[in-house]
PDB file of N, CA and C in Angstrom:
ATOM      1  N   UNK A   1       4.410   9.262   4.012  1.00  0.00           N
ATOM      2  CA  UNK A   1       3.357  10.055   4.598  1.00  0.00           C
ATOM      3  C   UNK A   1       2.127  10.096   3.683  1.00  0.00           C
ATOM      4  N   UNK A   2       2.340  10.409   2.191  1.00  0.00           N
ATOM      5  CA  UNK A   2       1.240   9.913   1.393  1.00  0.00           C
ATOM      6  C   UNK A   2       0.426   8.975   1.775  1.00  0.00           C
ATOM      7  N   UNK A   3       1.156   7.548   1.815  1.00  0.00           N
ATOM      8  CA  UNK A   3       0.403   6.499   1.667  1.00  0.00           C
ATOM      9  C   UNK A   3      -0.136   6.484   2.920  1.00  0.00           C
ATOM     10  N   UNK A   4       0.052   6.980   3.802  1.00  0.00           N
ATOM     11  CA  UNK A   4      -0.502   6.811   5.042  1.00  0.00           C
ATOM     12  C   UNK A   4      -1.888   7.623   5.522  1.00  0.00           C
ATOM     13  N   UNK A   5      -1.563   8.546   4.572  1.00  0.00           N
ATOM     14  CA  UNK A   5      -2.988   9.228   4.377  1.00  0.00           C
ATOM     15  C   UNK A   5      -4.048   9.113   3.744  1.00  0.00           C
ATOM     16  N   UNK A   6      -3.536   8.594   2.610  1.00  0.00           N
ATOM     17  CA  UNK A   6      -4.479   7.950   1.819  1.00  0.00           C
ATOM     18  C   UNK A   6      -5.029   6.484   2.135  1.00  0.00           C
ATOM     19  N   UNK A   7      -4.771   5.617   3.240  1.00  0.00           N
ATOM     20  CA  UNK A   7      -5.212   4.608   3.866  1.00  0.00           C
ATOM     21  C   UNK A   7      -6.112   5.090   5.078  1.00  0.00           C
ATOM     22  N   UNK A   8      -6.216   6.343   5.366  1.00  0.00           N
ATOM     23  CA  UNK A   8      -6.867   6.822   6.383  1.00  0.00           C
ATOM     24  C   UNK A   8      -8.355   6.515   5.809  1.00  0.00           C
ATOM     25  N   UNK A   9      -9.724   5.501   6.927  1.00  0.00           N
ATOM     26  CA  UNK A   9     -10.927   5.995   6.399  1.00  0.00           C
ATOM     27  C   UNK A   9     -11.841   7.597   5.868  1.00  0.00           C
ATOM     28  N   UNK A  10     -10.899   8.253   6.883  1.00  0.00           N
ATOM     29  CA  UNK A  10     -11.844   9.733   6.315  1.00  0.00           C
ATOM     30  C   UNK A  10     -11.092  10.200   4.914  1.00  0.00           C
ATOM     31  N   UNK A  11     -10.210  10.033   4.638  1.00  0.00           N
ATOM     32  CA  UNK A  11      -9.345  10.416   3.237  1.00  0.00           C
ATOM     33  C   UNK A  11     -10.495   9.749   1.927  1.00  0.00           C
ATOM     34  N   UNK A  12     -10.387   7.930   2.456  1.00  0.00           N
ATOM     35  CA  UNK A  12     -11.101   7.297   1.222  1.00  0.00           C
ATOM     36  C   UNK A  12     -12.433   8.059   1.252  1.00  0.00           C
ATOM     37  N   UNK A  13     -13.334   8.159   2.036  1.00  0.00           N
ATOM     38  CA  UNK A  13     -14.506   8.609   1.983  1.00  0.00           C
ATOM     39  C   UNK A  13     -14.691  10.087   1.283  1.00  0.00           C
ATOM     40  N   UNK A  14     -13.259  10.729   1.192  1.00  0.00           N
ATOM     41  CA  UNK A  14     -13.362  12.562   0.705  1.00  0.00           C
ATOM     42  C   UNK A  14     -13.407  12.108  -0.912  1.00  0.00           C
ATOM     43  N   UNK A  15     -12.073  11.035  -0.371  1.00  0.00           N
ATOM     44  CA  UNK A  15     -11.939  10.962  -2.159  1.00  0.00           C
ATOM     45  C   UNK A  15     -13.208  10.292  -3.236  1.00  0.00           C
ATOM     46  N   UNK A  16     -14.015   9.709  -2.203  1.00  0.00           N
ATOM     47  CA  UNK A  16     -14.691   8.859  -2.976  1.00  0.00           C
ATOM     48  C   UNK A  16     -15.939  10.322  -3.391  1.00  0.00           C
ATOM     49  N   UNK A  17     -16.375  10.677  -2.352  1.00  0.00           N
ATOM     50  CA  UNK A  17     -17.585  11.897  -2.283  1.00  0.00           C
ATOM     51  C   UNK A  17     -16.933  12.859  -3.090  1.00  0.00           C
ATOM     52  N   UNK A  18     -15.388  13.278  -3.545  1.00  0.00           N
ATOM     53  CA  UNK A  18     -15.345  14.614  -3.448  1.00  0.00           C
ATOM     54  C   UNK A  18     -14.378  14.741  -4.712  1.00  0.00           C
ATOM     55  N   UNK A  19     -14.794  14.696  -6.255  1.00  0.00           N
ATOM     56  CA  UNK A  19     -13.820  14.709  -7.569  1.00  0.00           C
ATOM     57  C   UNK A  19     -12.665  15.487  -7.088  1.00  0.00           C
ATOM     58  N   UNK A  20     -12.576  16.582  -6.512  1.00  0.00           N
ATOM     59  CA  UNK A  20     -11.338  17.293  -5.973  1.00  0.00           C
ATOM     60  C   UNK A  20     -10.426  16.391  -5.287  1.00  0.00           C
ATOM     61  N   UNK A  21     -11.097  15.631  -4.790  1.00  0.00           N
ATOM     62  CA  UNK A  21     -10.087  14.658  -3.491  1.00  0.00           C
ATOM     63  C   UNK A  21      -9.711  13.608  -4.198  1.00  0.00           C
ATOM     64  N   UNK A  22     -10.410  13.165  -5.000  1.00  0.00           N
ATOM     65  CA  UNK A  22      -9.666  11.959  -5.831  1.00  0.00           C
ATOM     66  C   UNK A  22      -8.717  12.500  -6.727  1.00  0.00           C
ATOM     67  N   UNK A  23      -8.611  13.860  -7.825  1.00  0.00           N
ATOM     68  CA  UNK A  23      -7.725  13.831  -8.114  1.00  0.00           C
ATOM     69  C   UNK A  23      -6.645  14.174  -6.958  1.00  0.00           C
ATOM     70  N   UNK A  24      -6.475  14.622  -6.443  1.00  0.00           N
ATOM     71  CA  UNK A  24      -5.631  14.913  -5.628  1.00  0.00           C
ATOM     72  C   UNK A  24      -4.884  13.956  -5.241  1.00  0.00           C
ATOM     73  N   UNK A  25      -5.530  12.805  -4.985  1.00  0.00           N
ATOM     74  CA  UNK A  25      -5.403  11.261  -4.640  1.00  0.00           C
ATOM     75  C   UNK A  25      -4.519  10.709  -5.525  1.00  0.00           C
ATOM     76  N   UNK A  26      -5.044  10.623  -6.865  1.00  0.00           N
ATOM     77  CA  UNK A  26      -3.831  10.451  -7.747  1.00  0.00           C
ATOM     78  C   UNK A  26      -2.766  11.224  -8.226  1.00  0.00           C
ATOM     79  N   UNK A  27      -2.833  11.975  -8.071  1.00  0.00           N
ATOM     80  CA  UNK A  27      -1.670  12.981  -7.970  1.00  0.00           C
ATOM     81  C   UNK A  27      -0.231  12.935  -7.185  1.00  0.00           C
ATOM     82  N   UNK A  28      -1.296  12.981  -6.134  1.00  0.00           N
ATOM     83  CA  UNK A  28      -0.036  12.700  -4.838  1.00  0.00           C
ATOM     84  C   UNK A  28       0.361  11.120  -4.802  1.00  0.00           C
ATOM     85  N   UNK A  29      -0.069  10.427  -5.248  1.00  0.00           N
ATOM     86  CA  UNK A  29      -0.211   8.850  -5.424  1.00  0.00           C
ATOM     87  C   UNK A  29       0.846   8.900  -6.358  1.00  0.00           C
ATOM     88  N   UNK A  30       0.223   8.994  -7.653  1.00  0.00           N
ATOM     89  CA  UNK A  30       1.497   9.258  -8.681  1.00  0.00           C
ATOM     90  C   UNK A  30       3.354   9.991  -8.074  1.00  0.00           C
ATOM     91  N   UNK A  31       3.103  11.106  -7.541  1.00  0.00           N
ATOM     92  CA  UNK A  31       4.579  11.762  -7.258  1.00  0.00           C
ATOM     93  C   UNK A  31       5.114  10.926  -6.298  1.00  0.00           C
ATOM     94  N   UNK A  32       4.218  10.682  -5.041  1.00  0.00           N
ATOM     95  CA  UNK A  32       4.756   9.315  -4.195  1.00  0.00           C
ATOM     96  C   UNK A  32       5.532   8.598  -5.186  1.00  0.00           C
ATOM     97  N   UNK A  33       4.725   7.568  -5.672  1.00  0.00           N
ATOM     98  CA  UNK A  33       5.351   6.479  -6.680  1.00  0.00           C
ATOM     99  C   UNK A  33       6.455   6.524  -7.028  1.00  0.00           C
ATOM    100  N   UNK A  34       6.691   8.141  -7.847  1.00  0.00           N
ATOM    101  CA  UNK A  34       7.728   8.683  -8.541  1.00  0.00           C
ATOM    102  C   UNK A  34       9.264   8.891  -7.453  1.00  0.00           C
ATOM    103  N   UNK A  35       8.958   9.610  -7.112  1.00  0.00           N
ATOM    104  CA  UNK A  35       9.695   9.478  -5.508  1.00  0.00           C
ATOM    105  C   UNK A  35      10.172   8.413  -5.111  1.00  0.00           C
ATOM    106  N   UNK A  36       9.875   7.033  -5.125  1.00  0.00           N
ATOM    107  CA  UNK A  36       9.811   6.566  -3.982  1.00  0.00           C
ATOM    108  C   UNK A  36      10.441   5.025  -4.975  1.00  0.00           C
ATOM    109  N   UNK A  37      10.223   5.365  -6.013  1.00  0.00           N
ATOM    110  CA  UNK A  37      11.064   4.271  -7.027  1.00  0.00           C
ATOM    111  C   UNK A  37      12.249   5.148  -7.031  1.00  0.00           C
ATOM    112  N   UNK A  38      12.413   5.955  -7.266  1.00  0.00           N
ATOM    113  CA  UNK A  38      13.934   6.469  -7.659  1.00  0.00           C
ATOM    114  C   UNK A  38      14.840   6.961  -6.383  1.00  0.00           C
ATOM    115  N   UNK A  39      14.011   6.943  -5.090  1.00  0.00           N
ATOM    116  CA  UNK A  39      15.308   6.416  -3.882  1.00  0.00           C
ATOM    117  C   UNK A  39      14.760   5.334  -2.731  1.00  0.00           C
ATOM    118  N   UNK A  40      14.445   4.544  -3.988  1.00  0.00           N
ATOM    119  CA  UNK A  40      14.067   3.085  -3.577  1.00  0.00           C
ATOM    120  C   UNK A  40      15.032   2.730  -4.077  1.00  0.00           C
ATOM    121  N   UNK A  41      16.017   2.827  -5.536  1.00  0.00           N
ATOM    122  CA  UNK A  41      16.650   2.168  -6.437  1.00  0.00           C
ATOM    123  C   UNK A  41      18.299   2.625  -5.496  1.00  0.00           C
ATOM    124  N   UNK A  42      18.180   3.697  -5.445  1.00  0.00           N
ATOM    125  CA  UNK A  42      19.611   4.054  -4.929  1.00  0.00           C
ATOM    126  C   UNK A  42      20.176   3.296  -3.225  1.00  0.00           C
ATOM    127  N   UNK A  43      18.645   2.757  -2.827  1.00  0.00           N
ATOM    128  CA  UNK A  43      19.260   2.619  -1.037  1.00  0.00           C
ATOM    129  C   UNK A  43      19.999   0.824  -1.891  1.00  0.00           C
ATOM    130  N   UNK A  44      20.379   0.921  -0.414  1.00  0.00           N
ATOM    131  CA  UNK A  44      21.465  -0.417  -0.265  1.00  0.00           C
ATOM    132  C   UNK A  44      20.101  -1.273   0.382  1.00  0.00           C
ATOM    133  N   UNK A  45      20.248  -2.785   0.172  1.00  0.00           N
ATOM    134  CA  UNK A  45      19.656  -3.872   0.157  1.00  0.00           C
ATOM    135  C   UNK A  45      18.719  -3.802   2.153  1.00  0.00           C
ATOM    136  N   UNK A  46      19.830  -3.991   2.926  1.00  0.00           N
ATOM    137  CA  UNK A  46      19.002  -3.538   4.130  1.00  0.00           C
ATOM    138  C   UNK A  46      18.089  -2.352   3.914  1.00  0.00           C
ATOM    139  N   UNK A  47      18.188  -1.564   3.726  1.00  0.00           N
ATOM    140  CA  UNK A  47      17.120  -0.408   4.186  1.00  0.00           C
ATOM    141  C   UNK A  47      16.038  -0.628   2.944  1.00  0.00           C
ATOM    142  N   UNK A  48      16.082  -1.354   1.968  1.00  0.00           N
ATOM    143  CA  UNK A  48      15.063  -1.973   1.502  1.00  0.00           C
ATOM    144  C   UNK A  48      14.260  -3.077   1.897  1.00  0.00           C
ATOM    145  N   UNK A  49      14.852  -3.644   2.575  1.00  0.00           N
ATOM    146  CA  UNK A  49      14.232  -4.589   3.101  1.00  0.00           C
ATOM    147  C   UNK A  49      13.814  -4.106   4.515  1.00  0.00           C
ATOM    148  N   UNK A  50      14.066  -3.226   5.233  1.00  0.00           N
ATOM    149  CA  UNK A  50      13.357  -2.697   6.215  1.00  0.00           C
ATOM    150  C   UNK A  50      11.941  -1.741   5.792  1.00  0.00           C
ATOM    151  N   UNK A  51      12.307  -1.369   4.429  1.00  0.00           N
ATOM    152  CA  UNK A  51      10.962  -0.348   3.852  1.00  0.00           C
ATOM    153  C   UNK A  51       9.912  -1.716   3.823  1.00  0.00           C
ATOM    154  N   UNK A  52      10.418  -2.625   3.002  1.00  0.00           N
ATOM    155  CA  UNK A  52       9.332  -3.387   2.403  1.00  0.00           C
ATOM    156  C   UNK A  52       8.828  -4.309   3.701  1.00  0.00           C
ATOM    157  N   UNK A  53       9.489  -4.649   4.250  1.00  0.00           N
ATOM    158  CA  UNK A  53       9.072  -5.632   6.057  1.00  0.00           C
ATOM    159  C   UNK A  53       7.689  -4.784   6.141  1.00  0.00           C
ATOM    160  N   UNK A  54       8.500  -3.686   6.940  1.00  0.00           N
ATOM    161  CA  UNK A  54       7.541  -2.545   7.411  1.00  0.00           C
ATOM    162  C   UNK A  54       6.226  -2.098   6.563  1.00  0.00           C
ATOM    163  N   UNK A  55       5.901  -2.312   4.931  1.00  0.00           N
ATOM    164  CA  UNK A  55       5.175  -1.807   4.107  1.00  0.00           C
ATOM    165  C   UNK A  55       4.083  -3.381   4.058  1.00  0.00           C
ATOM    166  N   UNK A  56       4.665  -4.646   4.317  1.00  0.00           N
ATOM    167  CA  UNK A  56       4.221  -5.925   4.144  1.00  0.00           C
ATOM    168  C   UNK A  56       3.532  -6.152   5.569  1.00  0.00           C
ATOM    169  N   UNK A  57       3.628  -5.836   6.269  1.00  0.00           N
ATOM    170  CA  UNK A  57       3.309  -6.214   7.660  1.00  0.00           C
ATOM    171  C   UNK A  57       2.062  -4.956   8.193  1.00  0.00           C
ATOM    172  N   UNK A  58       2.467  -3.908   7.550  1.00  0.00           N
ATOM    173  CA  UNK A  58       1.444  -2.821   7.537  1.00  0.00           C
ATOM    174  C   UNK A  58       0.152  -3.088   7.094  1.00  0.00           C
ATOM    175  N   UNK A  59       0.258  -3.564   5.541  1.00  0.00           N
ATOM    176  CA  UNK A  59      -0.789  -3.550   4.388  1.00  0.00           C
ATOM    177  C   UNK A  59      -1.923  -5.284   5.021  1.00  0.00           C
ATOM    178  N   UNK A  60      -1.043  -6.015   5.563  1.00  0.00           N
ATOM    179  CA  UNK A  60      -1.096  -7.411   6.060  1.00  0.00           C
ATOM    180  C   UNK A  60      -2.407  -7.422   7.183  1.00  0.00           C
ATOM    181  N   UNK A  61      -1.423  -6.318   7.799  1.00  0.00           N
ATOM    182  CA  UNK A  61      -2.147  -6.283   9.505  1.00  0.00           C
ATOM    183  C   UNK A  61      -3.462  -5.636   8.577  1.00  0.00           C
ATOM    184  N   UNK A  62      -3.582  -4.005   7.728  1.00  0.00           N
ATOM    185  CA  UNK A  62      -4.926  -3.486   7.614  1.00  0.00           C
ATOM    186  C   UNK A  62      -5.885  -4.165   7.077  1.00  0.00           C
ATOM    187  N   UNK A  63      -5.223  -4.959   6.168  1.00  0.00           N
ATOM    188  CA  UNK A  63      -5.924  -6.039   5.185  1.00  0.00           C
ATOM    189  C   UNK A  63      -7.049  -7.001   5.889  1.00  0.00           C
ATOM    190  N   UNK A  64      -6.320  -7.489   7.041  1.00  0.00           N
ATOM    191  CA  UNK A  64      -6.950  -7.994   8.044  1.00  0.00           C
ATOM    192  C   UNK A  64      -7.901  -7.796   8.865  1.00  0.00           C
ATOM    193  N   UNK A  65      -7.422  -6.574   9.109  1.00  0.00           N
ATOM    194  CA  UNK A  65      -8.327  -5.577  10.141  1.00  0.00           C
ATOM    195  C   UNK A  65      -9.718  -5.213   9.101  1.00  0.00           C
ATOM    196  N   UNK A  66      -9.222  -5.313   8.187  1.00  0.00           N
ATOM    197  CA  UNK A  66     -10.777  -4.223   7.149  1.00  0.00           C
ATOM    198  C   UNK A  66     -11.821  -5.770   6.971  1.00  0.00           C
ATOM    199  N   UNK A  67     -11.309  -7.027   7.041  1.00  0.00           N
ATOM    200  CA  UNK A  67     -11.728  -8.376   7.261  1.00  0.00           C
ATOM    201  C   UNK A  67     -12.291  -8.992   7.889  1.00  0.00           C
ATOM    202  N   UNK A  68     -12.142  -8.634   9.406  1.00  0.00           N
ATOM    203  CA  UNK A  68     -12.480  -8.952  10.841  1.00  0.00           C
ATOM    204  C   UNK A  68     -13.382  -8.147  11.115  1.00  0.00           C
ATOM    205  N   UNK A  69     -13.496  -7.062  11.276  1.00  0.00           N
ATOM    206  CA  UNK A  69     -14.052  -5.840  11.982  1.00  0.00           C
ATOM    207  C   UNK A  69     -15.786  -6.352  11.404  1.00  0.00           C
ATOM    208  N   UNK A  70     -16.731  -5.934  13.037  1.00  0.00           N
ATOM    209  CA  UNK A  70     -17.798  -5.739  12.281  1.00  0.00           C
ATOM    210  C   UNK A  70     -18.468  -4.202  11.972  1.00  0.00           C
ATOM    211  N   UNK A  71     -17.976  -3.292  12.042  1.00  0.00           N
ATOM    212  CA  UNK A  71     -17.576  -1.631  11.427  1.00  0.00           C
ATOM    213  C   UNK A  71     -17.135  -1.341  10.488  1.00  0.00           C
ATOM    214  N   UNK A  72     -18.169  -0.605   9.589  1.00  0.00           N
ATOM    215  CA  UNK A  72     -17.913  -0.045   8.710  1.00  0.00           C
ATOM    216  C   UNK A  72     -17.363   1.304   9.073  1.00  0.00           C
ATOM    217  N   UNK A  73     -15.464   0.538   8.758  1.00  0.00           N
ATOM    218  CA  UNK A  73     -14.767   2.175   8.676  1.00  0.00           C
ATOM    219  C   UNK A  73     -15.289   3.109   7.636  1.00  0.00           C
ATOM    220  N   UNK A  74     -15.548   3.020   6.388  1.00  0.00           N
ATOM    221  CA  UNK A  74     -15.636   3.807   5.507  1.00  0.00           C
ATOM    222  C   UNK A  74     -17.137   4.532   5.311  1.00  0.00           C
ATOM    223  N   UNK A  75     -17.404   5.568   5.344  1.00  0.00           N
ATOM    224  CA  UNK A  75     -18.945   5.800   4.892  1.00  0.00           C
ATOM    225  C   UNK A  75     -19.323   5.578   3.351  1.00  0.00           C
ATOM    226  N   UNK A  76     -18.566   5.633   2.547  1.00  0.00           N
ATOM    227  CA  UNK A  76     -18.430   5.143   1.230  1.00  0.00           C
ATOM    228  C   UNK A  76     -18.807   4.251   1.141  1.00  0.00           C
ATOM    229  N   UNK A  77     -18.613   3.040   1.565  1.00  0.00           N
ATOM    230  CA  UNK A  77     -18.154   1.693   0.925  1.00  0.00           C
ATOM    231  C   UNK A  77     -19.061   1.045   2.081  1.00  0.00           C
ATOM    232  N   UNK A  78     -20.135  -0.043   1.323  1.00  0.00           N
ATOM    233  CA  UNK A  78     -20.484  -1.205   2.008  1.00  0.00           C
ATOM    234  C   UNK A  78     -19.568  -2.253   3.009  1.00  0.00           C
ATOM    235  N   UNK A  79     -20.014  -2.774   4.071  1.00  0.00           N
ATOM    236  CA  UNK A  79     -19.158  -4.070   4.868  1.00  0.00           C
ATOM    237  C   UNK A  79     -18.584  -5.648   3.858  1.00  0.00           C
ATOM    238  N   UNK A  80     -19.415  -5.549   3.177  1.00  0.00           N
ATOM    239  CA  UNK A  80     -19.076  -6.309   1.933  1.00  0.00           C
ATOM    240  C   UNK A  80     -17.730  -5.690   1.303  1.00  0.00           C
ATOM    241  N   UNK A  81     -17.835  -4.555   0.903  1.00  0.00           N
ATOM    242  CA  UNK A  81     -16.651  -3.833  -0.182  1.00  0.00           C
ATOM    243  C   UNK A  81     -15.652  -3.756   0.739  1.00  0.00           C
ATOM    244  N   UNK A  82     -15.789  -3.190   2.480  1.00  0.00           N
ATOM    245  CA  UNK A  82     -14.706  -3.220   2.528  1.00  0.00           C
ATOM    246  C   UNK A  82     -14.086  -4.734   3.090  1.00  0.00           C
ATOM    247  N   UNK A  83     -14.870  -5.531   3.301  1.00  0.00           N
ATOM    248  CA  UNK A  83     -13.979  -7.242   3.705  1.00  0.00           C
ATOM    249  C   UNK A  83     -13.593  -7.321   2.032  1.00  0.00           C
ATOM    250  N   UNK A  84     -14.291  -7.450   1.229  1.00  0.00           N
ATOM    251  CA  UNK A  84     -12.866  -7.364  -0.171  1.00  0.00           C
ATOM    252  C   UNK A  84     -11.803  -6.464  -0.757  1.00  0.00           C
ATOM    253  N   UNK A  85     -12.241  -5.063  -0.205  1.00  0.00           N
ATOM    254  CA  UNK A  85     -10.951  -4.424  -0.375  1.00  0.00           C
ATOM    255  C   UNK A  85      -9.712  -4.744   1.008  1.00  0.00           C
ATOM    256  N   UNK A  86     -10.313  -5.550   2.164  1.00  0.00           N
ATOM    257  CA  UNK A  86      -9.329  -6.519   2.975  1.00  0.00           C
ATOM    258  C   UNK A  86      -8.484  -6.992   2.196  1.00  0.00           C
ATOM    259  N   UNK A  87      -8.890  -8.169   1.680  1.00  0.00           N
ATOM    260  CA  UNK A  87      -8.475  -9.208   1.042  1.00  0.00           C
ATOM    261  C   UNK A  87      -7.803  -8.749   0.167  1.00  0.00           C
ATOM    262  N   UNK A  88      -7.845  -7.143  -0.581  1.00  0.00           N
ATOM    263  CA  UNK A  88      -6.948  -7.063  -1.985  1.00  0.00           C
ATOM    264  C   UNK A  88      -5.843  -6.394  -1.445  1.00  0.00           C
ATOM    265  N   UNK A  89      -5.912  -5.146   0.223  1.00  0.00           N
ATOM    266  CA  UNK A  89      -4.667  -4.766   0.334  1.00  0.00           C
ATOM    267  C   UNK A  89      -4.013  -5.420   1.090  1.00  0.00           C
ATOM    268  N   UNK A  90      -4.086  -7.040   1.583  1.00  0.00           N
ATOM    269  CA  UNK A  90      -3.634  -7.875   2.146  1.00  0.00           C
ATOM    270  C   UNK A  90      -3.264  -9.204   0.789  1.00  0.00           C
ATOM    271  N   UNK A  91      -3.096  -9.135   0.018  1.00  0.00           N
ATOM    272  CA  UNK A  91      -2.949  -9.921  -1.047  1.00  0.00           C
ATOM    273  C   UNK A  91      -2.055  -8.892  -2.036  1.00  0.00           C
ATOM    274  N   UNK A  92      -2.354  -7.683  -2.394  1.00  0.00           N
ATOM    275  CA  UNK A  92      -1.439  -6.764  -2.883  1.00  0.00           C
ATOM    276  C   UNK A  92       0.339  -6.314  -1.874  1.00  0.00           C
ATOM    277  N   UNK A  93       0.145  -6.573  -0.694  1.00  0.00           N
ATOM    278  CA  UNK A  93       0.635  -6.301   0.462  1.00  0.00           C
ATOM    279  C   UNK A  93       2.144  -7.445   0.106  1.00  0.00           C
ATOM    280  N   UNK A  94       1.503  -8.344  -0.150  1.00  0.00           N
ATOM    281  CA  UNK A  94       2.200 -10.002   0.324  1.00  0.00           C
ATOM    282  C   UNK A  94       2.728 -10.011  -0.829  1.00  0.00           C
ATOM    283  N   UNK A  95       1.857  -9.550  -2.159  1.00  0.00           N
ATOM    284  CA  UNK A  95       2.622 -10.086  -3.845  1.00  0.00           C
ATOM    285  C   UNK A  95       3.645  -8.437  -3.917  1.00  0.00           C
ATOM    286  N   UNK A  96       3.795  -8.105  -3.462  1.00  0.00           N
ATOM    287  CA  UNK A  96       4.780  -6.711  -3.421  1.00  0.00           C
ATOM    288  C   UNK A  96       5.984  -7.029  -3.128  1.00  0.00           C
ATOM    289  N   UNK A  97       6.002  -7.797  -1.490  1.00  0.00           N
ATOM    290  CA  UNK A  97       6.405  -8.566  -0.528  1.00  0.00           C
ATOM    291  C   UNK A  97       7.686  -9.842  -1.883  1.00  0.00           C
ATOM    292  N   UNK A  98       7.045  -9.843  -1.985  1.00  0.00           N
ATOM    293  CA  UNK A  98       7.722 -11.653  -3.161  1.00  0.00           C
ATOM    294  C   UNK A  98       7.955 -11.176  -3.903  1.00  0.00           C
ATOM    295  N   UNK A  99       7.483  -9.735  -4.984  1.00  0.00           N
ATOM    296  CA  UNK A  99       7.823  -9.045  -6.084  1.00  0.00           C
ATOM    297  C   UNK A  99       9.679  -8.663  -5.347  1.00  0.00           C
ATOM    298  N   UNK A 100       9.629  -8.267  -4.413  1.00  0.00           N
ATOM    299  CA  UNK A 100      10.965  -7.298  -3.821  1.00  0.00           C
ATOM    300  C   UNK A 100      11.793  -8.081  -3.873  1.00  0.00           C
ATOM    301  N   UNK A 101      11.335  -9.565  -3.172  1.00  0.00           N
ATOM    302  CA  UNK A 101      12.289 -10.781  -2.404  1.00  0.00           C
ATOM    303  C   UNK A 101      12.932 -11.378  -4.318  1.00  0.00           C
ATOM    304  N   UNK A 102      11.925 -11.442  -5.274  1.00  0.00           N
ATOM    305  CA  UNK A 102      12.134 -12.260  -6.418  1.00  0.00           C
ATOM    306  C   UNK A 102      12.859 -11.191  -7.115  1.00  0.00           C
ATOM    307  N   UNK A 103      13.162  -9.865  -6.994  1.00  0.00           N
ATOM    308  CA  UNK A 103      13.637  -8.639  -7.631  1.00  0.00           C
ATOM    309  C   UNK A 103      15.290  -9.098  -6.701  1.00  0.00           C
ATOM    310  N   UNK A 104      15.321  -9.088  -5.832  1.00  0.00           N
ATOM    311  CA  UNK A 104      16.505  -9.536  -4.759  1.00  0.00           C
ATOM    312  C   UNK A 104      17.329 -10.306  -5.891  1.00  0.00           C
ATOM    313  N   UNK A 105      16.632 -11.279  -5.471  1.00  0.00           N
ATOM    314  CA  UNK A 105      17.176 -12.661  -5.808  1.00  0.00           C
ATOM    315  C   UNK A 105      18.060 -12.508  -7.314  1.00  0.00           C
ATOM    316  N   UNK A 106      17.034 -12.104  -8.150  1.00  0.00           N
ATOM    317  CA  UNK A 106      18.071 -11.881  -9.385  1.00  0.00           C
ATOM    318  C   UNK A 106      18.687 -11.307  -9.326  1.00  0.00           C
ATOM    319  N   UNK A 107      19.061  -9.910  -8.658  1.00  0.00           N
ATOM    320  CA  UNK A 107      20.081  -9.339  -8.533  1.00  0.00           C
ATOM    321  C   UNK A 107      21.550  -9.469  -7.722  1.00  0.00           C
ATOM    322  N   UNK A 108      21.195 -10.726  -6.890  1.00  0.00           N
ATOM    323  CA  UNK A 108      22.136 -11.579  -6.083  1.00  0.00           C
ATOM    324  C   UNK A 108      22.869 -12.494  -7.287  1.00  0.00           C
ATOM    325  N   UNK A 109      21.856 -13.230  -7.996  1.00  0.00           N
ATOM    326  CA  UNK A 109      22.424 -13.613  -8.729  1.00  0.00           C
ATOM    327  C   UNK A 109      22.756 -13.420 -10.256  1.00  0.00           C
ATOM    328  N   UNK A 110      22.485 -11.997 -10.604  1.00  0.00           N
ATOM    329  CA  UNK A 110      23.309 -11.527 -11.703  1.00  0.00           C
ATOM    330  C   UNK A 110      24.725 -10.727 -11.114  1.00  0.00           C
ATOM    331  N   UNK A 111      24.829 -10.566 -10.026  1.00  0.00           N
ATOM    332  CA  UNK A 111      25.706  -9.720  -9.803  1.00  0.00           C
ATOM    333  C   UNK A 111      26.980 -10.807  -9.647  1.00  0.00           C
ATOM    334  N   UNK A 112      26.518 -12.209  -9.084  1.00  0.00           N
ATOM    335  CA  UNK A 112      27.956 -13.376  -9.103  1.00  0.00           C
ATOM    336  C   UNK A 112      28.498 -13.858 -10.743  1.00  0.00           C
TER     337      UNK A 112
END
């Protein structure tokens, strides 16, 4: 639910206008994180791989969308800034994506 809020255009725009909203931003960013590694570590292999599908295909599709569009979602941020912040949460999205699959893998094969 964090991250989903914090991908919202009116969120980036508070946080960007509003020192209160950015820390807040990292804050809740940070405890997310915290959270979310330590019953990330405990689930079993499917329901990780349903988090990360679902988190890769999300970040993929917005990445895209912030790329294409000729609208500036953000009032913050130039059409320029946001077709490259496209490109970084669609490139961050995908190397997460291969981080999980290459995290897999060794653990498939340290465990034989």
């Amino acid at each position: 639910m964090i991250l989903a809020y914090w991908m919202l255009p009116l969120a980036i725009d508070r946080a960007v206008v509003l020192p209160q909203a950015d820390l807040l931003k990292l804050l809740t960013l940070f405890i997310a994180g915290f959270l979310l590694q330590h019953s990330f570590s405990c689930s079993p292999a499917a329901l990780q791989l349903f988090f990360v599908g679902y988190m890769v295909s999300m970040m993929t599709w917005l990445g895209s969308y912030f790329i294409t569009t000729d609208l500036r979602l953000c009032n913050a941020y130039s059409l320029e800034t946001q077709v490259q912040t496209g490109w970084a949460i669609a490139a961050i999205g995908i190397g997460l994506g291969a981080l999980w699959v290459g995290s897999a893998l060794l653990r498939i094969r340290n465990s034989n």
